[in-house]
N, C-alpha and C. Protein backbone atom coordinates (compact mmCIF):
# COMPACT_ATOMS: atom_id res chain seq x y z
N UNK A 1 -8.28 106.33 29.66
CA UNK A 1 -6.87 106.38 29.83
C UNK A 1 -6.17 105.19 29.21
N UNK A 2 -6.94 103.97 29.34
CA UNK A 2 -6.02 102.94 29.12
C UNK A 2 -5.83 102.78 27.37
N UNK A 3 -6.84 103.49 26.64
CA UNK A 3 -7.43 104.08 25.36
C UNK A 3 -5.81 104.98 24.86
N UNK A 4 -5.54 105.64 25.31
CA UNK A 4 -4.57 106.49 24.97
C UNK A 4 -2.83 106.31 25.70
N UNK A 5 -2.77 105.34 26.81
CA UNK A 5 -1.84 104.47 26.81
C UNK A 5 -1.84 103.27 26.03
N UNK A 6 -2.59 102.57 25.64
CA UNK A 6 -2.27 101.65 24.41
C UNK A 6 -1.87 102.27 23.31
N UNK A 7 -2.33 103.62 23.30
CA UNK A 7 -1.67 104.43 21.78
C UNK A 7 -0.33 104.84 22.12
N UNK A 8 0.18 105.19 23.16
CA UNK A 8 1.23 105.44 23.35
C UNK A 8 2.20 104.48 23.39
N UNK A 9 1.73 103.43 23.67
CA UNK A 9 2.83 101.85 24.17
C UNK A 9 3.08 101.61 22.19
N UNK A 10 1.52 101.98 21.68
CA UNK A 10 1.52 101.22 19.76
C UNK A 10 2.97 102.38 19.47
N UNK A 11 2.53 103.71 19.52
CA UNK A 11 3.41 104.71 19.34
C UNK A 11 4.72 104.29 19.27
N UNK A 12 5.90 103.86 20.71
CA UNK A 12 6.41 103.53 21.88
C UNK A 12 7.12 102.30 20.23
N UNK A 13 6.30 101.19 20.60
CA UNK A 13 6.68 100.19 19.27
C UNK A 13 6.99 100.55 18.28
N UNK A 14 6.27 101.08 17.56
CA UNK A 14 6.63 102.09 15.99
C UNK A 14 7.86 102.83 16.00
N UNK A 15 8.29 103.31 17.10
CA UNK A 15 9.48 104.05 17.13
C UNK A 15 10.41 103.07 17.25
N UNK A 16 10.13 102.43 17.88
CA UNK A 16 11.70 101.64 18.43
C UNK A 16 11.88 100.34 16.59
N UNK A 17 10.85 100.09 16.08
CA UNK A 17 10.89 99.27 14.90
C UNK A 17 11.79 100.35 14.14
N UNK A 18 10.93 101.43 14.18
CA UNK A 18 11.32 102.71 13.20
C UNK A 18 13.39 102.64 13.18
N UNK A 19 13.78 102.59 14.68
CA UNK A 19 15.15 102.84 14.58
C UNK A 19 15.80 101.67 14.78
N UNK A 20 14.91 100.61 14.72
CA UNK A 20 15.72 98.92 14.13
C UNK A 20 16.35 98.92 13.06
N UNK A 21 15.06 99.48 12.27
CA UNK A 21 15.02 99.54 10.94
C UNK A 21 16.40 100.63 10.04
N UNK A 22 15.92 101.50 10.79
CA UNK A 22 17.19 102.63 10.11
C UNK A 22 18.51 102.12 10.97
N UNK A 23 18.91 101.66 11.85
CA UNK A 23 19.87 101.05 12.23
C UNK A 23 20.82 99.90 11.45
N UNK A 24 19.32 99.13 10.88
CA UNK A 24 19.95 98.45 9.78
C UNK A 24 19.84 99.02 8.60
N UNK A 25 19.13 99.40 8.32
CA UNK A 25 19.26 100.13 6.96
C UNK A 25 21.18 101.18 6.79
N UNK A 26 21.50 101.27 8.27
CA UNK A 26 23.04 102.14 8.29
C UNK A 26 24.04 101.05 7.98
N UNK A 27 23.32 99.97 8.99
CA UNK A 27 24.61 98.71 8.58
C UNK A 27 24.83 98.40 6.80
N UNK A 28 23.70 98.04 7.00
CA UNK A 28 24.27 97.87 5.00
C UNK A 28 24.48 98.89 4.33
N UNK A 29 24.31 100.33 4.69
CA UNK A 29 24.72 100.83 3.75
C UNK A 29 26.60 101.18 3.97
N UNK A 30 26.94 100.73 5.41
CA UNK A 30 28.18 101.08 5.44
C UNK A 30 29.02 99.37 4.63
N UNK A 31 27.85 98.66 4.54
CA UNK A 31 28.42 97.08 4.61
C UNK A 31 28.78 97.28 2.53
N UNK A 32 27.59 97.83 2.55
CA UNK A 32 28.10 98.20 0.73
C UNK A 32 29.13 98.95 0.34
N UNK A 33 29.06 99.94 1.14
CA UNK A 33 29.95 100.69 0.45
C UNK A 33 31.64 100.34 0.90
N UNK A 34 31.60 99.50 2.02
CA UNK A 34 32.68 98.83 1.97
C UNK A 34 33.20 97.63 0.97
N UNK A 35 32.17 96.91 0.53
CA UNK A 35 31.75 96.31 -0.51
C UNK A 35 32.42 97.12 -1.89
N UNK A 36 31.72 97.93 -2.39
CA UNK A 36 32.27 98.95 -3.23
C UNK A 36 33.35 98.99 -3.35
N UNK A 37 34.09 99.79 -1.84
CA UNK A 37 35.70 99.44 -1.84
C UNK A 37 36.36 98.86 -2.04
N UNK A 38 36.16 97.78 -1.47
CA UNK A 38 36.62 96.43 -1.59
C UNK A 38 37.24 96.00 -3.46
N UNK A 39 35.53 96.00 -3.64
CA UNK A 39 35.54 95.66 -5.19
C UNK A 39 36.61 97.34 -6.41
N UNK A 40 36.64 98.21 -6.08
CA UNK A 40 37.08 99.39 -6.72
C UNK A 40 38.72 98.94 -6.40
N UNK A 41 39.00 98.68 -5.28
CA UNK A 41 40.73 98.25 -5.28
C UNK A 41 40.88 96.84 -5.74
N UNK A 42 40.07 95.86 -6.14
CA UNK A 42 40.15 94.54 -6.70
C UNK A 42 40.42 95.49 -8.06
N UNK A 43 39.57 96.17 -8.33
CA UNK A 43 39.94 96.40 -10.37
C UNK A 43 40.66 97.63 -10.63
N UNK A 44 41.21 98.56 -9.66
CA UNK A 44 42.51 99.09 -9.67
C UNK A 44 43.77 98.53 -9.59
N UNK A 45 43.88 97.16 -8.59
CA UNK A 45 45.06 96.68 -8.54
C UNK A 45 44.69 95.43 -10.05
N UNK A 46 43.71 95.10 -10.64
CA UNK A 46 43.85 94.42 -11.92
C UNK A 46 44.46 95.12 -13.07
N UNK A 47 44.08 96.51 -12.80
CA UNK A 47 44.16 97.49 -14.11
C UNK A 47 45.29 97.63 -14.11
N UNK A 48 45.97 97.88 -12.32
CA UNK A 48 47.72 98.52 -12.47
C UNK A 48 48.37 96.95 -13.04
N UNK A 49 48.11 95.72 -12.83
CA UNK A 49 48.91 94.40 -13.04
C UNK A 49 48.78 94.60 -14.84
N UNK A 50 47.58 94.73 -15.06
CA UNK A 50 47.56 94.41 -16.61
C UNK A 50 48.52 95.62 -17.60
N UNK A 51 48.44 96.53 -16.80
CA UNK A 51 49.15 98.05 -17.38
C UNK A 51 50.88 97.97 -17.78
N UNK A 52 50.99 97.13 -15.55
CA UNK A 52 52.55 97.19 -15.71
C UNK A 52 53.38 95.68 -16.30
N UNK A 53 52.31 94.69 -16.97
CA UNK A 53 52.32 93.66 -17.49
C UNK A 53 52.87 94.31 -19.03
N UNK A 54 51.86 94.99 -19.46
CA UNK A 54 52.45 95.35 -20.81
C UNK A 54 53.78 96.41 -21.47
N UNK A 55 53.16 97.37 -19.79
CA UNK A 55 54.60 97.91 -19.94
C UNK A 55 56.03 97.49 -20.24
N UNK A 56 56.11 96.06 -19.38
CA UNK A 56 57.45 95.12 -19.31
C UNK A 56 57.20 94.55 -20.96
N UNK A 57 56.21 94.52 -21.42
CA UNK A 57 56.39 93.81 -22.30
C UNK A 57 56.44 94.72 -23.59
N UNK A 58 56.64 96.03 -23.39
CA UNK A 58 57.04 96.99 -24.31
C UNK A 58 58.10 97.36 -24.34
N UNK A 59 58.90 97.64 -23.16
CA UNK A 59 59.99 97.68 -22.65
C UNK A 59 61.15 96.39 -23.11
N UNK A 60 60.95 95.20 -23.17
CA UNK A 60 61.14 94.04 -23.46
C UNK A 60 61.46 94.32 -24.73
N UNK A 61 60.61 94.68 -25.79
CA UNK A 61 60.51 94.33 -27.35
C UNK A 61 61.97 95.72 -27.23
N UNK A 62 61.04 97.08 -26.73
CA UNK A 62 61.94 97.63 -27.19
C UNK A 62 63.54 98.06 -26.85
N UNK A 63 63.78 96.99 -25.56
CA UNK A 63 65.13 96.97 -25.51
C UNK A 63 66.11 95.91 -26.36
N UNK A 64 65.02 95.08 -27.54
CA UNK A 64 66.04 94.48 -27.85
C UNK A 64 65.98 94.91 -29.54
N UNK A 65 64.95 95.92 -29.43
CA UNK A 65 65.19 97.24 -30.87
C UNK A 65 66.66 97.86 -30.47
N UNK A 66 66.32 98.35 -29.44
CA UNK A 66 67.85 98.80 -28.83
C UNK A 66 68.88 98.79 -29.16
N UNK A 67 69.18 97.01 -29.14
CA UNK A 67 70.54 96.57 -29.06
C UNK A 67 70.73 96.06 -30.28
N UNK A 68 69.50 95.90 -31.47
CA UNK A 68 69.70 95.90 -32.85
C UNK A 68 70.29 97.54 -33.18
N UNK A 69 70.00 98.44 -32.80
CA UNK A 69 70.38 99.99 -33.60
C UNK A 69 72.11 99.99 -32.95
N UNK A 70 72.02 99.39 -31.68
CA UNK A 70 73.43 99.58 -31.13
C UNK A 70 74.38 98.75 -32.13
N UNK A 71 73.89 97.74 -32.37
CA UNK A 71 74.55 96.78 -33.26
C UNK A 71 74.80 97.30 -34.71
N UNK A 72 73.84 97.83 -35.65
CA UNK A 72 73.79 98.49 -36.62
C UNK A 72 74.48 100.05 -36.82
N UNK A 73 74.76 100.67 -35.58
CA UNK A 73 75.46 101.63 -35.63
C UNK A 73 77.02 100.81 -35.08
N UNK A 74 77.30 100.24 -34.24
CA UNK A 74 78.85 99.62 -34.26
C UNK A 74 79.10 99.17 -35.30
N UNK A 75 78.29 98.68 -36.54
CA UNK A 75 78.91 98.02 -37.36
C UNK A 75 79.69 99.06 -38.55
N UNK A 76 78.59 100.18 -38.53
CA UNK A 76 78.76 101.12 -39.11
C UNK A 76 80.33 102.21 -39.20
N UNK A 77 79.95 102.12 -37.71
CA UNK A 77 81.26 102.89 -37.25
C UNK A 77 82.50 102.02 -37.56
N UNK A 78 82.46 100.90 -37.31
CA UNK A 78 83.25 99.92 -37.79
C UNK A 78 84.15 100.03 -39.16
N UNK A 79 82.66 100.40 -40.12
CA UNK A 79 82.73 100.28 -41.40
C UNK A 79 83.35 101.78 -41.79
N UNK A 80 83.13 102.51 -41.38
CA UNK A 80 84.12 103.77 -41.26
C UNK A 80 85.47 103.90 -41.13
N UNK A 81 85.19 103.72 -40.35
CA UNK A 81 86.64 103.51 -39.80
C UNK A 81 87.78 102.95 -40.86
N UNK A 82 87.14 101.30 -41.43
CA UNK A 82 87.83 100.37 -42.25
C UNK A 82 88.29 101.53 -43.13
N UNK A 83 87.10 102.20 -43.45
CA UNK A 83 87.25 102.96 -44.99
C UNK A 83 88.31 104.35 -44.96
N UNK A 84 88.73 104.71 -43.87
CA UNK A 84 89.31 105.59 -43.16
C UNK A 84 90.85 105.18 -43.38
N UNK A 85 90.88 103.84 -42.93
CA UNK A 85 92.50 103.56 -43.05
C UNK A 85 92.48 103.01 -44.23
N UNK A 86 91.97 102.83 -44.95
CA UNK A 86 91.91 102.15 -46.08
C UNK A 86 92.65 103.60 -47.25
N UNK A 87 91.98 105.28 -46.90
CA UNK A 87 92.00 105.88 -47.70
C UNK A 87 93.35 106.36 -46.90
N UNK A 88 93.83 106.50 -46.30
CA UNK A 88 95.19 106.59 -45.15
C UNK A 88 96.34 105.33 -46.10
N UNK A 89 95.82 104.11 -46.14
CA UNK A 89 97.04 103.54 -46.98
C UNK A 89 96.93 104.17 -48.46
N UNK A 90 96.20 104.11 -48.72
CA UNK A 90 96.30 105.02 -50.20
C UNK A 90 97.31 105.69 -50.33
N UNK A 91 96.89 106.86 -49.66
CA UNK A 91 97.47 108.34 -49.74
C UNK A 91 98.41 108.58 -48.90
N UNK A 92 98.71 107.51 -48.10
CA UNK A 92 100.25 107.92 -47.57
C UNK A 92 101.32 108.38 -47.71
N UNK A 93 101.61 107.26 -49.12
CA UNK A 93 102.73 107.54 -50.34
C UNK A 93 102.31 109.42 -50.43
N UNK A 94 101.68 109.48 -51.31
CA UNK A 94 101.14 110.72 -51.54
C UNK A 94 101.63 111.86 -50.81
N UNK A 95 101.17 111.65 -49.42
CA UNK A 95 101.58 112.75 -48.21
C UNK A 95 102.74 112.81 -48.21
N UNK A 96 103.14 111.79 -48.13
CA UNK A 96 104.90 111.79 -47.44
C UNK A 96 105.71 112.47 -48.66
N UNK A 97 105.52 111.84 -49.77
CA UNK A 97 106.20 112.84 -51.08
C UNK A 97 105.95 114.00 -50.89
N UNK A 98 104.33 114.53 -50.89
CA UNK A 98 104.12 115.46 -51.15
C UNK A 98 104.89 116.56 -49.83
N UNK A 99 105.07 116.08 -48.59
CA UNK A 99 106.10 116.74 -47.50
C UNK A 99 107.45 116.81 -48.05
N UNK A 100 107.91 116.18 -48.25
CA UNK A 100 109.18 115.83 -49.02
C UNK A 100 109.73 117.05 -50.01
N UNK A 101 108.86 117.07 -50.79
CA UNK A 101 109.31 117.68 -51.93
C UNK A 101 108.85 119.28 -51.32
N UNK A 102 107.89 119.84 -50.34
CA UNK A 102 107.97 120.87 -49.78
C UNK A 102 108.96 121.33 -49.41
N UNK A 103 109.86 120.17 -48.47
CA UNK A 103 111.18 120.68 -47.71
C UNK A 103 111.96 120.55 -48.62
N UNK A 104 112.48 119.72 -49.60
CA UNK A 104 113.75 120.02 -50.58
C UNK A 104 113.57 121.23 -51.48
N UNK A 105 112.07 121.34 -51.97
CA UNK A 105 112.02 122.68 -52.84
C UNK A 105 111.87 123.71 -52.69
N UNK A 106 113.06 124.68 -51.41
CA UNK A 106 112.76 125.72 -51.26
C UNK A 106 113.16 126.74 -52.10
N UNK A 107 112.08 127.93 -52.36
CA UNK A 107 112.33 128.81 -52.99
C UNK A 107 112.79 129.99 -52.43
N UNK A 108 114.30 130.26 -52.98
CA UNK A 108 114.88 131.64 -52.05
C UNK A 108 114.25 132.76 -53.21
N UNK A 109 113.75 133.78 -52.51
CA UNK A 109 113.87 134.89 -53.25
C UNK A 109 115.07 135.89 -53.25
């Protein structure tokens, strides 16, 4: 008997090591994969900084493309314009005669 209670007590040990063991073997694997986590939102929040870093700095260049085309089209319009009254003093004379001589030269049939 005491033959097959020592096997049972060895047994008895083996088990209880057995679920030390897988007990820890659970801790680290929850300890890694928190780990994991940990580390996966360290280089998501690097990736979003470096992303919205360049973004600003695209945004940047190209708001002051921007305000060069804004500038290059006011000047333009500008320049229109000049050329507008410019062809207005011209042809003023022109118009106004040419009204003129509509209303004095009527033709009666």
């Amino acid at each position: 008997m005491s033959k097959s209670s020592a096997s049972i007590q060895r047994l008895m040990r083996a088990e209880s090591q057995a679920n030390t063991k897988i007990d820890s073997a659970r801790t680290n694997k929850q300890n890694l994969l928190k780990k994991a986590r940990d580390d996966a939102d360290l280089e998501v929040k690097g990736y979003k900084h470096k992303k919205e870093a360049e973004f600003e700095q695209y945004k940047k260049t190209h708001e002051a493309d921007t305000g060069s085309y804004e500038q290059q089209l006011q000047q333009q319009t500008q320049k229109t314009i000049e050329e507008i009254h410019q062809q207005v003093a011209a042809n003023k004379q022109k118009v106004v005669d040419l009204i003129l001589k509509s209303i004095v030269d009527v033709h009666i049939e």
